[in-house]
PDB file of N, CA and C in Angstrom:
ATOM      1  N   UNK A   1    -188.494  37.641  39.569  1.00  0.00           N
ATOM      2  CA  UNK A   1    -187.522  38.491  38.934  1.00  0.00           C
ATOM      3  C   UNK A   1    -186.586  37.650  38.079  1.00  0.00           C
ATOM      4  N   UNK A   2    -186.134  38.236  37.132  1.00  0.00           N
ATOM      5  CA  UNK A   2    -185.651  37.363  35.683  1.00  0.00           C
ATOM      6  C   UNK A   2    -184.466  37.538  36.135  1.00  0.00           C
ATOM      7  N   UNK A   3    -183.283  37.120  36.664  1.00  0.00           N
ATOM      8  CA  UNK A   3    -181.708  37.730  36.601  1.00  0.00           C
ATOM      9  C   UNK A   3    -180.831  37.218  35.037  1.00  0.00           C
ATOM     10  N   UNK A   4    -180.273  38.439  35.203  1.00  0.00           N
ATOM     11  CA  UNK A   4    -179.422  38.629  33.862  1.00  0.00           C
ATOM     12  C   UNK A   4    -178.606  37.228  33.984  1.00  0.00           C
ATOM     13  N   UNK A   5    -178.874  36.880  32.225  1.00  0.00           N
ATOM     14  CA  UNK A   5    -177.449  35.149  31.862  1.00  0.00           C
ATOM     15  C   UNK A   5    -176.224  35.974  32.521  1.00  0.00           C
ATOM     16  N   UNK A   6    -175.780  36.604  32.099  1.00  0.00           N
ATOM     17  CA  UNK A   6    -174.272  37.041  32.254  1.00  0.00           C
ATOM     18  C   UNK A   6    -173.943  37.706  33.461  1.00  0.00           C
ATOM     19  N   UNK A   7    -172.417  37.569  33.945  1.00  0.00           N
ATOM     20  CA  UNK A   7    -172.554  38.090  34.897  1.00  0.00           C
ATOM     21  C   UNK A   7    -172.103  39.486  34.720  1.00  0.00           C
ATOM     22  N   UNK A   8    -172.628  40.129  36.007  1.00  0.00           N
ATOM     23  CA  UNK A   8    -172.451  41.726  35.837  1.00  0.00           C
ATOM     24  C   UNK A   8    -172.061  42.307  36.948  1.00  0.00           C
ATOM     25  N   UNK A   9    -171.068  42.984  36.654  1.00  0.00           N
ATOM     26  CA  UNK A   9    -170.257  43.923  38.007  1.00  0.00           C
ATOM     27  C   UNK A   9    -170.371  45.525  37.625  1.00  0.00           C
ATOM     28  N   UNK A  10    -170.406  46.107  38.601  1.00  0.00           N
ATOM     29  CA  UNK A  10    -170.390  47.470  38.593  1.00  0.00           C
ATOM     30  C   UNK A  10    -171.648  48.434  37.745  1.00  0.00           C
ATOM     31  N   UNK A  11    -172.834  47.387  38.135  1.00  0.00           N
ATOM     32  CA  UNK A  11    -174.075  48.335  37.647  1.00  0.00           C
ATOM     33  C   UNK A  11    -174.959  48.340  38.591  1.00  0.00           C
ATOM     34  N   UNK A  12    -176.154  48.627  38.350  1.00  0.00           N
ATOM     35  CA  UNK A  12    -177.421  49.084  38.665  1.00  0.00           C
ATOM     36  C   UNK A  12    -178.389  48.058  38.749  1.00  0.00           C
ATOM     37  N   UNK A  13    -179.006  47.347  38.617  1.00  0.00           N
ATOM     38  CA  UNK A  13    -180.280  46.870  38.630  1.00  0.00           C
ATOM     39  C   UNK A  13    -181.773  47.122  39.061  1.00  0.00           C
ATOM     40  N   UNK A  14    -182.172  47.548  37.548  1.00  0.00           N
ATOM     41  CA  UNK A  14    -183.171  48.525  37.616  1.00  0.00           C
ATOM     42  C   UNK A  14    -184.603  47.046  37.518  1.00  0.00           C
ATOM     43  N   UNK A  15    -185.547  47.223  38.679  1.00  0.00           N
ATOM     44  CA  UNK A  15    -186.533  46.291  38.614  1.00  0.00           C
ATOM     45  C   UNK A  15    -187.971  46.970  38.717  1.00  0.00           C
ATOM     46  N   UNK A  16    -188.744  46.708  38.492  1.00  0.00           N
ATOM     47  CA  UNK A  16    -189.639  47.611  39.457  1.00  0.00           C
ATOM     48  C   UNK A  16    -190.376  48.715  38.183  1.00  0.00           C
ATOM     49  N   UNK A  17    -191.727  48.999  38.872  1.00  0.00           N
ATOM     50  CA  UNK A  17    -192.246  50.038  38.088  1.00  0.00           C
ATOM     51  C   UNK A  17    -191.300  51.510  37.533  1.00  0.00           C
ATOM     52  N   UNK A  18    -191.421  51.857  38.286  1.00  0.00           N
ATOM     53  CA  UNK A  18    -190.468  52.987  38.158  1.00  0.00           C
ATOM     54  C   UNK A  18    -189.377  53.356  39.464  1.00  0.00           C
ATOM     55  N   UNK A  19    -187.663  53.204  39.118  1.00  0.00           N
ATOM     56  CA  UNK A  19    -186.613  53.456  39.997  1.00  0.00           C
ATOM     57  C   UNK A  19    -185.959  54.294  39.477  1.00  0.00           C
ATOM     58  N   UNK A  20    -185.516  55.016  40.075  1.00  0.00           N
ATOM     59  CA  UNK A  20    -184.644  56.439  39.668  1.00  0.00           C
ATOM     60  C   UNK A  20    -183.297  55.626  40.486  1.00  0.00           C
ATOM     61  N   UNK A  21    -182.331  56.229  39.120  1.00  0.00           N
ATOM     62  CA  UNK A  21    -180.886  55.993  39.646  1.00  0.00           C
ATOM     63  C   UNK A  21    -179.830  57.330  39.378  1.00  0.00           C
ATOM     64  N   UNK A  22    -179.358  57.903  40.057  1.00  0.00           N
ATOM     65  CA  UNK A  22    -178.543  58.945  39.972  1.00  0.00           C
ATOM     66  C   UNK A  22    -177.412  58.887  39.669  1.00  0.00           C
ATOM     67  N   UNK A  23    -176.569  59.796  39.280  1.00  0.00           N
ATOM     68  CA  UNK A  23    -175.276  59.547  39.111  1.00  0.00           C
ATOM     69  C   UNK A  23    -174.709  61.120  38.843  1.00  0.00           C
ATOM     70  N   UNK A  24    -173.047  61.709  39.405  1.00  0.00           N
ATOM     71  CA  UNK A  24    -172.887  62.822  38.644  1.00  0.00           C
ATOM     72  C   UNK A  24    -171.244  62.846  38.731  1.00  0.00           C
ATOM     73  N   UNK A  25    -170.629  62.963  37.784  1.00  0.00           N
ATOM     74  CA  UNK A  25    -168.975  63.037  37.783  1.00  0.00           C
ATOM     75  C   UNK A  25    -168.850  64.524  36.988  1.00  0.00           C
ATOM     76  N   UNK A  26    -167.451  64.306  36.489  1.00  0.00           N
ATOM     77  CA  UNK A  26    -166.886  65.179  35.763  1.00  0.00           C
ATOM     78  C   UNK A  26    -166.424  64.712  34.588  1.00  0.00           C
ATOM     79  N   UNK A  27    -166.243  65.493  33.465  1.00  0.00           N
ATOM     80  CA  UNK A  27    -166.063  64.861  32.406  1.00  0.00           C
ATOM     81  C   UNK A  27    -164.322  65.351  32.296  1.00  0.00           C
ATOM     82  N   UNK A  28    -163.989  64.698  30.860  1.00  0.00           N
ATOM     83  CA  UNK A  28    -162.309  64.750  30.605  1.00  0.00           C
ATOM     84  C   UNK A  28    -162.387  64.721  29.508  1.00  0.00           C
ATOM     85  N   UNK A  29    -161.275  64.549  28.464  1.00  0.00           N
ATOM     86  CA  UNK A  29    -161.083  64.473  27.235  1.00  0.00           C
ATOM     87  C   UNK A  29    -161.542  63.715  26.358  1.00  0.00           C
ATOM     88  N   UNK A  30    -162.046  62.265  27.174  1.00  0.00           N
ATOM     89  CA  UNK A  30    -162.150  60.727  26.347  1.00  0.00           C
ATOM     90  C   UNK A  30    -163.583  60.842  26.787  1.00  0.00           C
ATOM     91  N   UNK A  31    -164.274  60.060  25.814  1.00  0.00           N
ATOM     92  CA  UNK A  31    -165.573  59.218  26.233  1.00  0.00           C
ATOM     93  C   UNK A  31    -165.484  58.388  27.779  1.00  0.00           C
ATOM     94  N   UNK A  32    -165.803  58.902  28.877  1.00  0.00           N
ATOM     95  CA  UNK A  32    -166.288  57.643  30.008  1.00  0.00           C
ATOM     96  C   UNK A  32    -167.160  57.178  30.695  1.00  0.00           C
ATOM     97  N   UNK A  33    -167.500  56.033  30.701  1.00  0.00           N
ATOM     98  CA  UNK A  33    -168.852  55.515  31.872  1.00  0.00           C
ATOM     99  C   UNK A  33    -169.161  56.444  32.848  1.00  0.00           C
ATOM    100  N   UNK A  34    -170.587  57.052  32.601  1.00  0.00           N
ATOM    101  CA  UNK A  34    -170.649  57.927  34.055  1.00  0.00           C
ATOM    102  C   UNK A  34    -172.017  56.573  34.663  1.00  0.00           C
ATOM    103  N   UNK A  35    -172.773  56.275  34.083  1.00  0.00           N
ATOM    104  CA  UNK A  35    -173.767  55.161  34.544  1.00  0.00           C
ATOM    105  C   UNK A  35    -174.160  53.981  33.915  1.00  0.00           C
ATOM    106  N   UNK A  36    -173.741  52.983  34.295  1.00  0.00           N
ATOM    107  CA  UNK A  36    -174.107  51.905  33.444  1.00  0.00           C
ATOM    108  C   UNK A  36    -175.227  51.066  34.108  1.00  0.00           C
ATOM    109  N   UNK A  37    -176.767  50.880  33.957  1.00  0.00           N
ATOM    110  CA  UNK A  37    -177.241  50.023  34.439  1.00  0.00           C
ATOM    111  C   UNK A  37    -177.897  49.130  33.290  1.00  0.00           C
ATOM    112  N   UNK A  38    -178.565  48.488  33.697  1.00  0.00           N
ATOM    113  CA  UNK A  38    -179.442  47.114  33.586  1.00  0.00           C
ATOM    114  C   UNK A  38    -180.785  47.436  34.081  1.00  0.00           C
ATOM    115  N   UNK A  39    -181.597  46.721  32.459  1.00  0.00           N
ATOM    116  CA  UNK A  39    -183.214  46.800  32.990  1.00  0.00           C
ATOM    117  C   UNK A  39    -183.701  45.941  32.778  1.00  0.00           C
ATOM    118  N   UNK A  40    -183.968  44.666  33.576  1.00  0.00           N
ATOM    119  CA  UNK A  40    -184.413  43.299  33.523  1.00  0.00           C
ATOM    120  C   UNK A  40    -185.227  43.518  33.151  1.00  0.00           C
ATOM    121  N   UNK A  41    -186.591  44.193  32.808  1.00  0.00           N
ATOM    122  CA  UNK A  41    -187.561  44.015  32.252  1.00  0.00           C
ATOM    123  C   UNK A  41    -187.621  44.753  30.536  1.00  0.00           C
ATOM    124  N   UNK A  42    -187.777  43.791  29.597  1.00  0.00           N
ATOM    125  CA  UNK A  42    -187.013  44.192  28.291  1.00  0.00           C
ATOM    126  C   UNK A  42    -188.227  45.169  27.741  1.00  0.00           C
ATOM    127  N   UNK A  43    -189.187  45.052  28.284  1.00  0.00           N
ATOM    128  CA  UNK A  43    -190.057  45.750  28.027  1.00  0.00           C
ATOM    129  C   UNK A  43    -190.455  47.270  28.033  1.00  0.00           C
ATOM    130  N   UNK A  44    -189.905  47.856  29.338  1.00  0.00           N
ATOM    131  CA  UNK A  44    -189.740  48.729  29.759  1.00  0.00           C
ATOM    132  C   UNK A  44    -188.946  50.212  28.764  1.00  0.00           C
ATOM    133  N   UNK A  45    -189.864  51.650  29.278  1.00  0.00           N
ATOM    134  CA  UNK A  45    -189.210  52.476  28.320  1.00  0.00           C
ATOM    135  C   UNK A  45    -188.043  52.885  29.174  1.00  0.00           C
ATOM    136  N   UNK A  46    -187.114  53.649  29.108  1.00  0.00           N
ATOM    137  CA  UNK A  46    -185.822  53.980  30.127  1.00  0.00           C
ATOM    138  C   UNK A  46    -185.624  55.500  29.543  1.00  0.00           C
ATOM    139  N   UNK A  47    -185.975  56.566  30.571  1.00  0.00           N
ATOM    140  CA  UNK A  47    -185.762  57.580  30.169  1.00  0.00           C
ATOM    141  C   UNK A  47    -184.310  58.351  30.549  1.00  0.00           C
ATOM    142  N   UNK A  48    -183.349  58.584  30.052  1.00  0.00           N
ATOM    143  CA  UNK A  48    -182.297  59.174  30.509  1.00  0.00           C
ATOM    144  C   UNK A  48    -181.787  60.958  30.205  1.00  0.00           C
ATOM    145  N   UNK A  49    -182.023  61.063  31.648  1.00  0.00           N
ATOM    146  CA  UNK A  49    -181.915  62.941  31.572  1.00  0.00           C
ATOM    147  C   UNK A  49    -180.423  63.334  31.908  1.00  0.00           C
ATOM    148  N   UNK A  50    -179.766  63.884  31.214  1.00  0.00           N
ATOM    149  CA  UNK A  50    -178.668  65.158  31.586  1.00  0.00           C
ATOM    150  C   UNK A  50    -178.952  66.114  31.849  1.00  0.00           C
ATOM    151  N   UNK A  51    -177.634  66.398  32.629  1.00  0.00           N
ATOM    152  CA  UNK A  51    -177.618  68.275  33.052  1.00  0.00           C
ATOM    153  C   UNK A  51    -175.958  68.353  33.390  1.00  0.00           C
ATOM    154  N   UNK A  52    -175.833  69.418  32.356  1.00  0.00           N
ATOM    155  CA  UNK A  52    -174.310  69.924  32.659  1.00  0.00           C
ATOM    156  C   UNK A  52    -174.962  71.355  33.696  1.00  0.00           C
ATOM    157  N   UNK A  53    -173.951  70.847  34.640  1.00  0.00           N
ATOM    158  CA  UNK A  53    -174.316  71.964  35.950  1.00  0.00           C
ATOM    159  C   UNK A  53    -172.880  72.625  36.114  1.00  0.00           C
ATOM    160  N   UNK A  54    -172.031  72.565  35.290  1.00  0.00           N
ATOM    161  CA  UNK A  54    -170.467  73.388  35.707  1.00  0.00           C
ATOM    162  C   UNK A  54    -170.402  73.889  34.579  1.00  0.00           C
ATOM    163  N   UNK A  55    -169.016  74.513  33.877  1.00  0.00           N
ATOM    164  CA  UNK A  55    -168.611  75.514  33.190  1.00  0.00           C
ATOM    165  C   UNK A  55    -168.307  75.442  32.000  1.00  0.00           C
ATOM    166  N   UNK A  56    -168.674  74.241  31.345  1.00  0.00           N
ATOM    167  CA  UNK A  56    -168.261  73.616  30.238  1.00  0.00           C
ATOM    168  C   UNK A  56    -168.994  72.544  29.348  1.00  0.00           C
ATOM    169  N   UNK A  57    -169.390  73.035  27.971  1.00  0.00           N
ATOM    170  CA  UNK A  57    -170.230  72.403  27.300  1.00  0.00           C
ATOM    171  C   UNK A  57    -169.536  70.974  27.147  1.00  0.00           C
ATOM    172  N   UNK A  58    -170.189  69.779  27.293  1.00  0.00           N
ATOM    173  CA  UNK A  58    -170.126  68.556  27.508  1.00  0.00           C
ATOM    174  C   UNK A  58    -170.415  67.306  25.918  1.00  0.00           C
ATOM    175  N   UNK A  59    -170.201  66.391  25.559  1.00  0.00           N
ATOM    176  CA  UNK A  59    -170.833  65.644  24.562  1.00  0.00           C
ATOM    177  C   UNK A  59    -171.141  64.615  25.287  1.00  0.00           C
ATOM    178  N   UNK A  60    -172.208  63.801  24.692  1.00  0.00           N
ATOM    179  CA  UNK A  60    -172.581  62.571  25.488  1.00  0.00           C
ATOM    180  C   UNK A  60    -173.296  61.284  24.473  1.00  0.00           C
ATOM    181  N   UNK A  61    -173.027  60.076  25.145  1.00  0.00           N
ATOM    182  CA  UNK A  61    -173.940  58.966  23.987  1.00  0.00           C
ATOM    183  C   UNK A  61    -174.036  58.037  25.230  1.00  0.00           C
ATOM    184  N   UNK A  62    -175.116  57.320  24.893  1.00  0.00           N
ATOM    185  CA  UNK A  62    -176.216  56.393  24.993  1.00  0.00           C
ATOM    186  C   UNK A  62    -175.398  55.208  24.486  1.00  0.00           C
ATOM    187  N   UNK A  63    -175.102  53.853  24.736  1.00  0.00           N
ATOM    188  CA  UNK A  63    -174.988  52.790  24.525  1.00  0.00           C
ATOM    189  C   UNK A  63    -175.853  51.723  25.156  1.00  0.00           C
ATOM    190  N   UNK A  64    -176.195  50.698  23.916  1.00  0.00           N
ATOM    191  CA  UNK A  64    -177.193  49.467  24.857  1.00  0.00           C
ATOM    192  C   UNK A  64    -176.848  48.240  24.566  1.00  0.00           C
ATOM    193  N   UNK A  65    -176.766  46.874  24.443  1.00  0.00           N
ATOM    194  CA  UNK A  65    -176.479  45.898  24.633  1.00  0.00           C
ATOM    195  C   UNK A  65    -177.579  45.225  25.124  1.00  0.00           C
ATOM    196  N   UNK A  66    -177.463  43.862  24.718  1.00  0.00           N
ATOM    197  CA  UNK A  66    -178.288  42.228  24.895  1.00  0.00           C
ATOM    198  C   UNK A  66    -177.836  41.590  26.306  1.00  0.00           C
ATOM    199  N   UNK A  67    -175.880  41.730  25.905  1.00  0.00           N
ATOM    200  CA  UNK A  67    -175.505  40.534  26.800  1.00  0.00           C
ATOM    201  C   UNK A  67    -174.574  41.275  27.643  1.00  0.00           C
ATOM    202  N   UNK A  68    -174.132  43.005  27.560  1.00  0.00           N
ATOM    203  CA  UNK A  68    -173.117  43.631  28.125  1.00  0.00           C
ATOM    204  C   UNK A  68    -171.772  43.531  27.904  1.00  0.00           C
ATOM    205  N   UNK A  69    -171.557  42.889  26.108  1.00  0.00           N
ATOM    206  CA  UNK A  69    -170.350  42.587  25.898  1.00  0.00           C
ATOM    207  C   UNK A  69    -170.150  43.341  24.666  1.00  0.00           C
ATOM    208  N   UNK A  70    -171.304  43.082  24.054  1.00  0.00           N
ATOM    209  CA  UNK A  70    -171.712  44.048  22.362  1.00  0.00           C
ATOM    210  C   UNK A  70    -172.235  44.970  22.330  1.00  0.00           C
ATOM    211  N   UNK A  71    -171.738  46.323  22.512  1.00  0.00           N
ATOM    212  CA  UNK A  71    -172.849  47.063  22.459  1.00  0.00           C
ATOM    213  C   UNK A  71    -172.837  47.961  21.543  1.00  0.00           C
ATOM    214  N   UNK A  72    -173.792  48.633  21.212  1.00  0.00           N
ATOM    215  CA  UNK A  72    -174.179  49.539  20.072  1.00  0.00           C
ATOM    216  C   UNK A  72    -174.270  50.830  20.482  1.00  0.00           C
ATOM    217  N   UNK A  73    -174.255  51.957  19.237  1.00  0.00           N
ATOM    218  CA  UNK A  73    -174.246  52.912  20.247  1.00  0.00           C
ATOM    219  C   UNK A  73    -176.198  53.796  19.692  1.00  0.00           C
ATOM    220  N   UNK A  74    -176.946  53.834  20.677  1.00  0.00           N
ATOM    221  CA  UNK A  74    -177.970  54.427  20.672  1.00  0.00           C
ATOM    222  C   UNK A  74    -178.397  55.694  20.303  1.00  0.00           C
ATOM    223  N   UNK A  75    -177.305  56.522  20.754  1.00  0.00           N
ATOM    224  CA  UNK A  75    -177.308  58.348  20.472  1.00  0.00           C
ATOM    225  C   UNK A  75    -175.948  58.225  20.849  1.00  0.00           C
ATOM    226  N   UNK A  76    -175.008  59.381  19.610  1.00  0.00           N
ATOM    227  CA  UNK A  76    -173.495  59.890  19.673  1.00  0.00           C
ATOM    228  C   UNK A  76    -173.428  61.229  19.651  1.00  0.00           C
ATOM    229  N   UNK A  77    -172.188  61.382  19.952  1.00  0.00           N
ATOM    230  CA  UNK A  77    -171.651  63.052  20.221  1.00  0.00           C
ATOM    231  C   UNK A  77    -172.844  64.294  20.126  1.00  0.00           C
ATOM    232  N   UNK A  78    -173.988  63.878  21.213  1.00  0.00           N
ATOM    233  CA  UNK A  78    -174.522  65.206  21.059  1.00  0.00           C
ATOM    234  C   UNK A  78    -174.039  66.071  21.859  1.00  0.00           C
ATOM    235  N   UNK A  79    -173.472  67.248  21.848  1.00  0.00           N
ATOM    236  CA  UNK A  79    -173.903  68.154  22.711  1.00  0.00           C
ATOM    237  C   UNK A  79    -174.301  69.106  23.710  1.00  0.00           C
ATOM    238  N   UNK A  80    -174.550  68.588  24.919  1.00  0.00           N
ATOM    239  CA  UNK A  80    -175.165  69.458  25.893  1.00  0.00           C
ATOM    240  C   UNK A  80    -174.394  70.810  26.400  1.00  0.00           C
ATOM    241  N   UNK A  81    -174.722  71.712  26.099  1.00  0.00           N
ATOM    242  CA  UNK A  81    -174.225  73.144  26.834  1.00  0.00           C
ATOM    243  C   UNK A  81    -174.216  73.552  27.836  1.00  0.00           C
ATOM    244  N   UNK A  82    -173.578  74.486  28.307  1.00  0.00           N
ATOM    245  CA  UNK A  82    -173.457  74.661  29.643  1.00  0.00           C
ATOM    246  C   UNK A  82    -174.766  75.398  30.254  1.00  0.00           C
ATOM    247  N   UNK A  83    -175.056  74.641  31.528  1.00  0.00           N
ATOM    248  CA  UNK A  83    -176.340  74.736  32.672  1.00  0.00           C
ATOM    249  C   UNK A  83    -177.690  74.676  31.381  1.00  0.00           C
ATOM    250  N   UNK A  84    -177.418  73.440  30.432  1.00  0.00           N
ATOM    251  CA  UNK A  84    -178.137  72.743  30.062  1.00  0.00           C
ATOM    252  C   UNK A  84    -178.811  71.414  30.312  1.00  0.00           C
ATOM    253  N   UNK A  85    -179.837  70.880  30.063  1.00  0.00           N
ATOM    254  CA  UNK A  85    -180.647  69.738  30.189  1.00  0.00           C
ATOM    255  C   UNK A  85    -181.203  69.398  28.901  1.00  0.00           C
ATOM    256  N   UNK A  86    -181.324  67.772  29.055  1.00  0.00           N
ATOM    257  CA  UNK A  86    -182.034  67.078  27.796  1.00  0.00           C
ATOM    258  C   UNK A  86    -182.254  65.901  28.373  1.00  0.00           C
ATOM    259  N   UNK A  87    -182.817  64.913  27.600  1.00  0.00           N
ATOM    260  CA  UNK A  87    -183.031  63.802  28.010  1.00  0.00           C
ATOM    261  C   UNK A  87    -183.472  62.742  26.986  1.00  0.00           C
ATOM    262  N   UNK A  88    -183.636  61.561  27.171  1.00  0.00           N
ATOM    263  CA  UNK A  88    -183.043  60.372  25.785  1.00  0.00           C
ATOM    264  C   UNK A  88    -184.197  59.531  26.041  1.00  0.00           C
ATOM    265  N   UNK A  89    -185.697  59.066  25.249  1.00  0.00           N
ATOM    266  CA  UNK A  89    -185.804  57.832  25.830  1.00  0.00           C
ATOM    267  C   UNK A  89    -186.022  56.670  25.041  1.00  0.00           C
ATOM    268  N   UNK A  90    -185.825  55.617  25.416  1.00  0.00           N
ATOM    269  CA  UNK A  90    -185.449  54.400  24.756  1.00  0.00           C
ATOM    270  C   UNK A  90    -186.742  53.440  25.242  1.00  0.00           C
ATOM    271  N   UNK A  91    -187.302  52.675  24.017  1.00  0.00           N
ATOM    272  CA  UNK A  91    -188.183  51.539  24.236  1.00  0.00           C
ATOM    273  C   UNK A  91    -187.909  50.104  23.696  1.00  0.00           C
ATOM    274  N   UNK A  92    -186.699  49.889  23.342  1.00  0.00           N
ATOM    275  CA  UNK A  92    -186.021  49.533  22.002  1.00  0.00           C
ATOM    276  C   UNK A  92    -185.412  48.024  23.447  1.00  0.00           C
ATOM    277  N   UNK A  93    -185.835  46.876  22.835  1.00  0.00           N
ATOM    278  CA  UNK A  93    -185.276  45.932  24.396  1.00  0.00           C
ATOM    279  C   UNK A  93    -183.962  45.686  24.418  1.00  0.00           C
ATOM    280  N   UNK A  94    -183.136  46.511  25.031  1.00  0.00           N
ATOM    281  CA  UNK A  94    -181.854  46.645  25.039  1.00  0.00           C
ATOM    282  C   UNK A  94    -181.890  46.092  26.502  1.00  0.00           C
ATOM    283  N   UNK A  95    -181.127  45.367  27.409  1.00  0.00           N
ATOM    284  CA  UNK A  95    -181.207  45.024  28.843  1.00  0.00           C
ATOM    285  C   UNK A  95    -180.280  45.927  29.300  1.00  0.00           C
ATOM    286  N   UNK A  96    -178.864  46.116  28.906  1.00  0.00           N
ATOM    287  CA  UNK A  96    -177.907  46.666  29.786  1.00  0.00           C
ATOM    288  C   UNK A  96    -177.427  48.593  28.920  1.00  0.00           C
ATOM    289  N   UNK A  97    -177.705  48.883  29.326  1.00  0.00           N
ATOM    290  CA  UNK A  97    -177.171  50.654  28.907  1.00  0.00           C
ATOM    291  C   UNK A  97    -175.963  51.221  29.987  1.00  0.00           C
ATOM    292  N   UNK A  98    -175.347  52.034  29.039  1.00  0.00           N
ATOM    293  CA  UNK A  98    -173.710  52.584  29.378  1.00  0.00           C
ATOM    294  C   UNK A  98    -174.447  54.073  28.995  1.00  0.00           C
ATOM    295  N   UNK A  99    -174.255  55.390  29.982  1.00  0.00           N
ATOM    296  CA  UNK A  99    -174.139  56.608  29.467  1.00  0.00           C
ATOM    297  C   UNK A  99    -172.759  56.994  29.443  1.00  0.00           C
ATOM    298  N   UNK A 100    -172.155  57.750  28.374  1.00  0.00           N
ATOM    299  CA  UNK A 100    -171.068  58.167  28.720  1.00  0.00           C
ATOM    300  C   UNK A 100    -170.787  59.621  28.133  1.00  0.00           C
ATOM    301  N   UNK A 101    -169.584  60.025  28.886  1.00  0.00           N
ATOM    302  CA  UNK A 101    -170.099  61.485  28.646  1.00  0.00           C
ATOM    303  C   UNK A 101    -167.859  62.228  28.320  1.00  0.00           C
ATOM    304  N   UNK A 102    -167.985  63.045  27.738  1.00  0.00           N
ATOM    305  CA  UNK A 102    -167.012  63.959  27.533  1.00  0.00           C
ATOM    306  C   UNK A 102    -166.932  65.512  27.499  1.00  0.00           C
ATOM    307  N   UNK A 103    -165.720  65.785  27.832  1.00  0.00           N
ATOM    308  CA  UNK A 103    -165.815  67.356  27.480  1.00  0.00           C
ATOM    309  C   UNK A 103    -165.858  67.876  25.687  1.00  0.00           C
ATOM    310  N   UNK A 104    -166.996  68.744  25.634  1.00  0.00           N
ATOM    311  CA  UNK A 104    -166.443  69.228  23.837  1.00  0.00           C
ATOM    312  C   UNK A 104    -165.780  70.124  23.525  1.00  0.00           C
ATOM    313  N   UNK A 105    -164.870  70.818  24.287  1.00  0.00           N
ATOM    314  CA  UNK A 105    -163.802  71.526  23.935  1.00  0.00           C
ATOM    315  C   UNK A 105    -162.578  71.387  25.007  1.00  0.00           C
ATOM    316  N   UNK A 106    -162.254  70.531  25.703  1.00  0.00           N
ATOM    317  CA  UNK A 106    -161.288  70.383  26.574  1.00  0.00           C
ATOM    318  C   UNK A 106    -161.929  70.991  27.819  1.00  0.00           C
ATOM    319  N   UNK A 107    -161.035  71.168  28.815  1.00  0.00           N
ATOM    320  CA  UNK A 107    -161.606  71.663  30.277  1.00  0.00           C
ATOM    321  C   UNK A 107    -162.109  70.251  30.750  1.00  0.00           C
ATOM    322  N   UNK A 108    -162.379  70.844  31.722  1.00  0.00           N
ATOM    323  CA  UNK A 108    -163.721  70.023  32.834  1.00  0.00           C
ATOM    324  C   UNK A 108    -165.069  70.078  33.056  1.00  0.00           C
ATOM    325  N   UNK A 109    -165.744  69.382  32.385  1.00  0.00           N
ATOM    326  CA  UNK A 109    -167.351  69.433  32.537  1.00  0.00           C
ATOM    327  C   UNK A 109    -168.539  69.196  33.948  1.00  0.00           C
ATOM    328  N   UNK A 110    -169.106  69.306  34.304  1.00  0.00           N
ATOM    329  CA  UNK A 110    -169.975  68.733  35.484  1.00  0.00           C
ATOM    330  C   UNK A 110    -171.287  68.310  34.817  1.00  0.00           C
ATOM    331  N   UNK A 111    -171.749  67.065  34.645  1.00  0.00           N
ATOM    332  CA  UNK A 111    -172.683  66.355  34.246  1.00  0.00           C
ATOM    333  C   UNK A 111    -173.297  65.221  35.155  1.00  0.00           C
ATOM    334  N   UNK A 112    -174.612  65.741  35.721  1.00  0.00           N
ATOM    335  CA  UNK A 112    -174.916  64.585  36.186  1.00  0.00           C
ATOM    336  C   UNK A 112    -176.305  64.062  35.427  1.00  0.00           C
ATOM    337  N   UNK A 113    -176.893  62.598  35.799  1.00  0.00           N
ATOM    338  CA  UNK A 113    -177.618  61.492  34.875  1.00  0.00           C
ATOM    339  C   UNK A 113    -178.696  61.528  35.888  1.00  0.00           C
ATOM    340  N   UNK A 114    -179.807  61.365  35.363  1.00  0.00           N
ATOM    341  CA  UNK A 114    -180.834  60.531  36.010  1.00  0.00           C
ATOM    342  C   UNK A 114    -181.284  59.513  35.115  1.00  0.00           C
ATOM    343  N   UNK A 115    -181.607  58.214  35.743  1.00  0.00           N
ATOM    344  CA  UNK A 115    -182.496  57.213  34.947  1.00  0.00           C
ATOM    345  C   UNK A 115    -183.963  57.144  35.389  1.00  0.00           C
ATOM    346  N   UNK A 116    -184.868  57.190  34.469  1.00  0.00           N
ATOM    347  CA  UNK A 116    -185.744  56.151  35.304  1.00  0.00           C
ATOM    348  C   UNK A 116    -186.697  55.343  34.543  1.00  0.00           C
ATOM    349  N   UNK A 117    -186.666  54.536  34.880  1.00  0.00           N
ATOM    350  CA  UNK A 117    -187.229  53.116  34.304  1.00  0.00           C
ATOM    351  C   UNK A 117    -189.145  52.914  34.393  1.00  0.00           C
ATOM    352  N   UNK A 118    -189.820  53.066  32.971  1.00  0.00           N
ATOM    353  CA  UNK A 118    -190.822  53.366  33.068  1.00  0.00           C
ATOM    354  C   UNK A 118    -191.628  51.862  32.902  1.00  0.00           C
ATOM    355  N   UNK A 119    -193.053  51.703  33.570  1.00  0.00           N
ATOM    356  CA  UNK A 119    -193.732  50.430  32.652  1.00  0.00           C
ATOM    357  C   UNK A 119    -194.576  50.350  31.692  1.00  0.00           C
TER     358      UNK A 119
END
């Protein structure tokens, strides 16, 4: 197993054929981290699914990064409606990804993430 140059706090480490990682908060006004992991294998496709499951249409983007310091943003302000689903996937060798998610009209959103890491 390759471990990441840099060091890294507060993620995931995705190894392995295929690992599912979950995640589900609430959203707020601002863009915030709902899942940030890491996929040591640069190779790998990374499929990322939403679902707003509460009362309020949601926006969301995709960010990826080399080193977890620069990152770019992959997909912006799309979208998702309420007791909607979609999903994002990436083949592009990004190692470390940030989902983050907001409300699109104020309120409180319910959005939760799945990852999973394909070979």
């Amino acid at each position: 197993m390759i471990k990441p140059i840099v060091p890294v706090s507060n993620v995931t480490v995705l190894d392995g054929p295929k690992v599912i990682k979950v995640a589900s908060g609430t959203t707020s006004d601002d863009y915030e981290s709902l899942v940030k992991f890491v996929v040591v294998s640069r190779t790998a496709k990374v499929l990322v699914q939403l679902v707003e499951a509460g009362s309020a249409d949601i926006k969301y983007k995709v960010l990826g990064s080399a080193d977890d310091q620069d990152y770019i943003t992959l997909c912006t302000d799309i979208t998702l409606n309420n007791g909607e689903s979609t999903y994002e996937v990436f083949s592009d060798p990004w190692m470390f990804f940030d989902v983050q998610c907001k409300s699109a009209s104020g309120g409180t959103g319910v959005v939760s993430v799945k990852v999973v890491r394909g070979g």
